[in-house]
N, C-alpha and C. Protein backbone atom coordinates (compact mmCIF):
# COMPACT_ATOMS: atom_id res chain seq x y z
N UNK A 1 -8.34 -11.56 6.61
CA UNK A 1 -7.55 -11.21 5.44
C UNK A 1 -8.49 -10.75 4.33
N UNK A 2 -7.95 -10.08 3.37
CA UNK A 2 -9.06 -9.27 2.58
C UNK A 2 -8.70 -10.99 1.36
N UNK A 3 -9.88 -10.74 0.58
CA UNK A 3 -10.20 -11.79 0.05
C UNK A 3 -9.45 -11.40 -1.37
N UNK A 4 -9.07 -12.36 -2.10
CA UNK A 4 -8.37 -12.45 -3.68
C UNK A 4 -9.41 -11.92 -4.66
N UNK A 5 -8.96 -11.36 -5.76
CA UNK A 5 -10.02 -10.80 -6.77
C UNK A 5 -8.92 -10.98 -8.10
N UNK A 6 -9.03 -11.71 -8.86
CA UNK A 6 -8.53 -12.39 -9.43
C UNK A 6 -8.23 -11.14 -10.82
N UNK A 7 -7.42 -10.44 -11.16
CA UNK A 7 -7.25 -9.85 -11.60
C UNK A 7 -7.53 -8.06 -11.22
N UNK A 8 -7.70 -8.12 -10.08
CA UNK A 8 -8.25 -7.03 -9.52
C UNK A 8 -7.16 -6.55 -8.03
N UNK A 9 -7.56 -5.51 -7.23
CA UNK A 9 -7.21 -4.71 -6.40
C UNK A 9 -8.48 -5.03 -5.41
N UNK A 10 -8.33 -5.26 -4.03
CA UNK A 10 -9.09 -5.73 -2.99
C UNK A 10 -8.61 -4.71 -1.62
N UNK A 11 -9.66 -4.36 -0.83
CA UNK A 11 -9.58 -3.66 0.29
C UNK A 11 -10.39 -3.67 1.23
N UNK A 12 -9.42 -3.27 2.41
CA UNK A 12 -10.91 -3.56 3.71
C UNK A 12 -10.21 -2.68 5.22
N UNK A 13 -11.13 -2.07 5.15
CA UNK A 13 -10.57 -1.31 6.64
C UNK A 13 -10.44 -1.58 7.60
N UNK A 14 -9.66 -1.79 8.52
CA UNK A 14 -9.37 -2.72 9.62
C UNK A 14 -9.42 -1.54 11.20
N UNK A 15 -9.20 -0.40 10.97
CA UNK A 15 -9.42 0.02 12.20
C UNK A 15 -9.01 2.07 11.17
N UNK A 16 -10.17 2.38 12.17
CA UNK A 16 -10.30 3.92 12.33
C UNK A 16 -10.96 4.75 13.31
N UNK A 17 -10.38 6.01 13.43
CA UNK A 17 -10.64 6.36 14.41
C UNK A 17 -9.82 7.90 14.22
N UNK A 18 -10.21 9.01 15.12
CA UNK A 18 -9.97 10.59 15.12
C UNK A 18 -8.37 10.23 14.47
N UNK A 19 -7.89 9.29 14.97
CA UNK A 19 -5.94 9.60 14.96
C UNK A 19 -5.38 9.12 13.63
N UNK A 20 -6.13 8.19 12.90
CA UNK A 20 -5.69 7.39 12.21
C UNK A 20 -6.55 6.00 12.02
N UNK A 21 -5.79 5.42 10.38
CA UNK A 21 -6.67 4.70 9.61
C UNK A 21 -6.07 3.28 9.21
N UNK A 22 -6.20 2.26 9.12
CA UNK A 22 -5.81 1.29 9.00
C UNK A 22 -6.33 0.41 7.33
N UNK A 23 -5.28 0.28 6.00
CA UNK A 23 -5.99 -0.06 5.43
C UNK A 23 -5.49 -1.70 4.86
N UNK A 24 -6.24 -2.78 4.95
CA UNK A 24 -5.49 -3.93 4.13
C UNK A 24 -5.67 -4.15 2.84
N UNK A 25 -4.72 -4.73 1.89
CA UNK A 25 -4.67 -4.00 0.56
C UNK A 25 -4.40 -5.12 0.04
N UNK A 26 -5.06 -5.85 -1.03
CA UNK A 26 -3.91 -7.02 -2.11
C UNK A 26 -4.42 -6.79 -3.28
N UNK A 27 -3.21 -6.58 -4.01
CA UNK A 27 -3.34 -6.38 -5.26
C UNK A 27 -3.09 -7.89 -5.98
N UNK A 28 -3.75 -8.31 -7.16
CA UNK A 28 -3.34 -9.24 -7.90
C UNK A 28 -2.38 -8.92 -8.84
N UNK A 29 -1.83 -10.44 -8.64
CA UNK A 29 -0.43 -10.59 -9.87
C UNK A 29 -0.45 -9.19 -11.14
N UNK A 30 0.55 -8.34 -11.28
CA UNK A 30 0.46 -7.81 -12.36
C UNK A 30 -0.13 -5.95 -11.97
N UNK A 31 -1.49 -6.02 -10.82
CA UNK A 31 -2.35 -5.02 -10.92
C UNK A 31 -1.32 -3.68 -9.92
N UNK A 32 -1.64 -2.51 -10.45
CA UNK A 32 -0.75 -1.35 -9.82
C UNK A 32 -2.09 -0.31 -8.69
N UNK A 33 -1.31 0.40 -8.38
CA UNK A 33 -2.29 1.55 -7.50
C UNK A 33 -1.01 3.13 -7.98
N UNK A 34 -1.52 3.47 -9.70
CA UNK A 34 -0.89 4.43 -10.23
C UNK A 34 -0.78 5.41 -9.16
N UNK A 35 0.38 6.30 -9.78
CA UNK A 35 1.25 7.38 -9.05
C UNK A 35 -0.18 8.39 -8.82
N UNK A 36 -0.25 8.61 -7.05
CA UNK A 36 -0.85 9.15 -6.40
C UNK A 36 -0.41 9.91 -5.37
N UNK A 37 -0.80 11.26 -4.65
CA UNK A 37 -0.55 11.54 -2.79
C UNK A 37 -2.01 11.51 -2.41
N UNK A 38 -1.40 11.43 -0.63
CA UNK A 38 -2.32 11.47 0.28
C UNK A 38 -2.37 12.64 1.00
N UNK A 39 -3.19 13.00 1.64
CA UNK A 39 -3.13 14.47 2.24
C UNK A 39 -2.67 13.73 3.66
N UNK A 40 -2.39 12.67 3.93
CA UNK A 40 -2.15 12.79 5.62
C UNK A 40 -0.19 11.82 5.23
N UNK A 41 0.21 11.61 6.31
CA UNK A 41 1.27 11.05 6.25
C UNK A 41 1.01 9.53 6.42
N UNK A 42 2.10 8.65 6.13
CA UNK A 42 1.24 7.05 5.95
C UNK A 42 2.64 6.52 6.12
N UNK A 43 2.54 4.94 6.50
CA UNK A 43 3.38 4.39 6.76
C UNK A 43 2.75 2.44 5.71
N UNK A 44 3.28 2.09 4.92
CA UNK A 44 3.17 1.03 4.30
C UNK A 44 3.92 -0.03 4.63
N UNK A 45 3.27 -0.88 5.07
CA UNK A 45 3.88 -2.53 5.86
C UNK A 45 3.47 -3.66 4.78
N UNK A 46 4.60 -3.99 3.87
CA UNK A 46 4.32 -5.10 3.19
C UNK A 46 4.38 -6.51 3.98
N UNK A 47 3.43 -7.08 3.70
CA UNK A 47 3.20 -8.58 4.18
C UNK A 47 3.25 -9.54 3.96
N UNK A 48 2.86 -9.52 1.89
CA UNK A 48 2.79 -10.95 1.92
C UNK A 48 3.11 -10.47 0.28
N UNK A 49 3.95 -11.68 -0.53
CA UNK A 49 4.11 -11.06 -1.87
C UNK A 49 5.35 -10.37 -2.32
N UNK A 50 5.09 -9.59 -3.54
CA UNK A 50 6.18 -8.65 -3.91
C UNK A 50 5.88 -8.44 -5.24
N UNK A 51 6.92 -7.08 -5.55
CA UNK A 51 6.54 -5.99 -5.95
C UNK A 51 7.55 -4.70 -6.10
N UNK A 52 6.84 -3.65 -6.42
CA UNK A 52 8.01 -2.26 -6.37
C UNK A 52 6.87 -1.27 -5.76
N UNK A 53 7.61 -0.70 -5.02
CA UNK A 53 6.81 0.58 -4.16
C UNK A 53 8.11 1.61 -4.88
N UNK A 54 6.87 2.83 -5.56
CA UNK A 54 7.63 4.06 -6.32
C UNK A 54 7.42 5.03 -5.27
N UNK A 55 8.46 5.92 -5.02
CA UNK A 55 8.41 7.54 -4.48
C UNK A 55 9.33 8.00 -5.01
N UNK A 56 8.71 9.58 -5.39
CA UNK A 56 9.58 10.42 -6.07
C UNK A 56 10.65 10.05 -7.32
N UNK A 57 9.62 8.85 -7.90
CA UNK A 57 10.56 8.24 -9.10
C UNK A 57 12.00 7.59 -9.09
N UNK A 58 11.92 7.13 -7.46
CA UNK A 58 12.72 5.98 -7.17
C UNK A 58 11.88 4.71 -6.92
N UNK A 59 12.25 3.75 -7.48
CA UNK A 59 11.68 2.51 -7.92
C UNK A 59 12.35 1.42 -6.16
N UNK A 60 11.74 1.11 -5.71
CA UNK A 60 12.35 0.41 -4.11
C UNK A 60 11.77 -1.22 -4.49
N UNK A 61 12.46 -1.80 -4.33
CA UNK A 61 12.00 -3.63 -4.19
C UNK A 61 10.33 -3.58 -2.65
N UNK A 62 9.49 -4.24 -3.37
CA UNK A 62 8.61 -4.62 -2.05
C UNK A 62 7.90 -5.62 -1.84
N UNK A 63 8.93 -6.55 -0.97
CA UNK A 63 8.42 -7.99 -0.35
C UNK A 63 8.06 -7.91 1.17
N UNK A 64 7.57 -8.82 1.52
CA UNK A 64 6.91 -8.96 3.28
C UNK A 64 8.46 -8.83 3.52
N UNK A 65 7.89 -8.00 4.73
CA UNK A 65 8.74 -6.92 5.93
C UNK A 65 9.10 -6.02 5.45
N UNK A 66 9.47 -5.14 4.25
CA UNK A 66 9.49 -4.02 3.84
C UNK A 66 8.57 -2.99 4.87
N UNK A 67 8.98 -1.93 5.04
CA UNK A 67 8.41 -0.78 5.16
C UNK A 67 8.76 0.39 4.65
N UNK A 68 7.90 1.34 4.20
CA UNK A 68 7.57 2.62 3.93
C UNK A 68 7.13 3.65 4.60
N UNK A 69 7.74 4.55 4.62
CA UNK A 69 6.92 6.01 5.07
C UNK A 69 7.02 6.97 4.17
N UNK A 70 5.51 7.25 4.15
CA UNK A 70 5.61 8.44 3.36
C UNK A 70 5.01 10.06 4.49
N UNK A 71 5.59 10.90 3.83
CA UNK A 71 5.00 12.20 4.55
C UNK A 71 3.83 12.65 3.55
N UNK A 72 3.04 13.16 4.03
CA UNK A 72 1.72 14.22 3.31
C UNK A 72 2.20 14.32 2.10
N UNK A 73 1.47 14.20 0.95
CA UNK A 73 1.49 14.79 -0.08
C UNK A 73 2.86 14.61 -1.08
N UNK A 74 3.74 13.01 -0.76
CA UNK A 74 4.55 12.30 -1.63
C UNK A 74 4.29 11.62 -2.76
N UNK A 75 4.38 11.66 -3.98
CA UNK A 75 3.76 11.40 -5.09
C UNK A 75 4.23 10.16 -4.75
N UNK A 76 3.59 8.68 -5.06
CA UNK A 76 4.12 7.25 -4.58
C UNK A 76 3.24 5.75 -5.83
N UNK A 77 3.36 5.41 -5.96
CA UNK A 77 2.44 4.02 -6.88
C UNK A 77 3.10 2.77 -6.35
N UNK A 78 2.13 1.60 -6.34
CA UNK A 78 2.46 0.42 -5.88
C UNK A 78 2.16 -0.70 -7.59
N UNK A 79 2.85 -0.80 -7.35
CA UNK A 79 2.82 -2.98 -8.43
C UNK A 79 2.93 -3.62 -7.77
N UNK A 80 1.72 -4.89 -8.14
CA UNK A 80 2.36 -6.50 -7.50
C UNK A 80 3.18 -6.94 -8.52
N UNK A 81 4.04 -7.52 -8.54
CA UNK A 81 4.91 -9.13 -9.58
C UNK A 81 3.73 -9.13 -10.26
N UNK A 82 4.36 -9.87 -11.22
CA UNK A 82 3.51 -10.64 -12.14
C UNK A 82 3.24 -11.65 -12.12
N UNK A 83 3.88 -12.49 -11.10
CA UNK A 83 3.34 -13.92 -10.73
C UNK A 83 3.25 -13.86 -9.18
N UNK A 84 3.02 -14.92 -9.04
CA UNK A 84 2.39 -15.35 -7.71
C UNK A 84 0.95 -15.00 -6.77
N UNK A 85 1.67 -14.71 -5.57
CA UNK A 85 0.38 -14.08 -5.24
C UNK A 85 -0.20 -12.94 -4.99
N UNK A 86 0.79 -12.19 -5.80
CA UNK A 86 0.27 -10.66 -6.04
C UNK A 86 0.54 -9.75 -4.48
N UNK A 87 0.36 -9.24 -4.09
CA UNK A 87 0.62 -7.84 -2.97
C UNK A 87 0.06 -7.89 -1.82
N UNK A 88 0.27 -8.01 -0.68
CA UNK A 88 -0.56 -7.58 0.48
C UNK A 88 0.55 -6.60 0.97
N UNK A 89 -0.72 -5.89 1.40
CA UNK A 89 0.03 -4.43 2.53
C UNK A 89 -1.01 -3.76 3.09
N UNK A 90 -0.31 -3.50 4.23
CA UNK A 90 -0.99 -2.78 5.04
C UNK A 90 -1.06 -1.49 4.98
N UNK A 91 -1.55 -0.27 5.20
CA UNK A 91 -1.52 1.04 4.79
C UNK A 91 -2.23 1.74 6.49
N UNK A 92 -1.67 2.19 6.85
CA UNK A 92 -1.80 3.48 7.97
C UNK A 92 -1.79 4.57 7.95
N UNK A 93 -2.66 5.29 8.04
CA UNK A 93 -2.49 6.90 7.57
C UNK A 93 -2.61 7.53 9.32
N UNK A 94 -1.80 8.43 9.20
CA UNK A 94 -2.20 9.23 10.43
C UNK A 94 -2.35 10.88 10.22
N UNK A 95 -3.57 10.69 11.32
CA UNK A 95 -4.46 12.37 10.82
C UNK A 95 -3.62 13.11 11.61
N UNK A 96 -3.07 13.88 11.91
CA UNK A 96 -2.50 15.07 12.78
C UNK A 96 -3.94 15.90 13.00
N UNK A 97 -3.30 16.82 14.50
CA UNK A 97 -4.03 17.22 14.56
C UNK A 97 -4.08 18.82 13.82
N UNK A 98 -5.49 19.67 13.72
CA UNK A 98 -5.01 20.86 12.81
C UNK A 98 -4.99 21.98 13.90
């Protein structure tokens, strides 16, 4: 498990390779990952926690078992709550081929 950072955003790569990327993610109580895209398509597996996962300026509830998909290049931002234990998620990107 990626380790707590007490007011902070924590990460650790768990598997990569030509096809695709594996990322584990916890955000602390409060901390966001502002409105961003990715160039590949991604799929987000909440785990542990909660929160709001934004796309396209729809605001979605995100507690463990939630999932997300996003396609290439979806403008998206994550928040943990403000209490507890802040966010875990998993993040998968997959490379297509060109």
């Amino acid at each position: 498990m990626v380790q707590f950072v007490p007011g902070g955003i924590s990460s650790r790569t768990v598997f990569k390779d030509e096809r695709g990327q594996a990322i584990l993610f916890r955000l602390a109580p409060g901390e966001e990952l502002l409105e961003h895209t990715a160039a590949h398509p991604a799929a987000v597996h909440i785990l542990e926690g909660s929160g709001t996962f934004e796309m396209e300026g729809k605001i979605h509830p995100a507690a463990a078992g939630a999932l997300f998909y996003l396609p290439a290049r979806l403008p998206h931002a994550v928040r943990a709550g403000p209490g507890g234990k802040g966010l875990v998620f998993l993040l998968t990107m997959f490379f297509l081929p060109k």
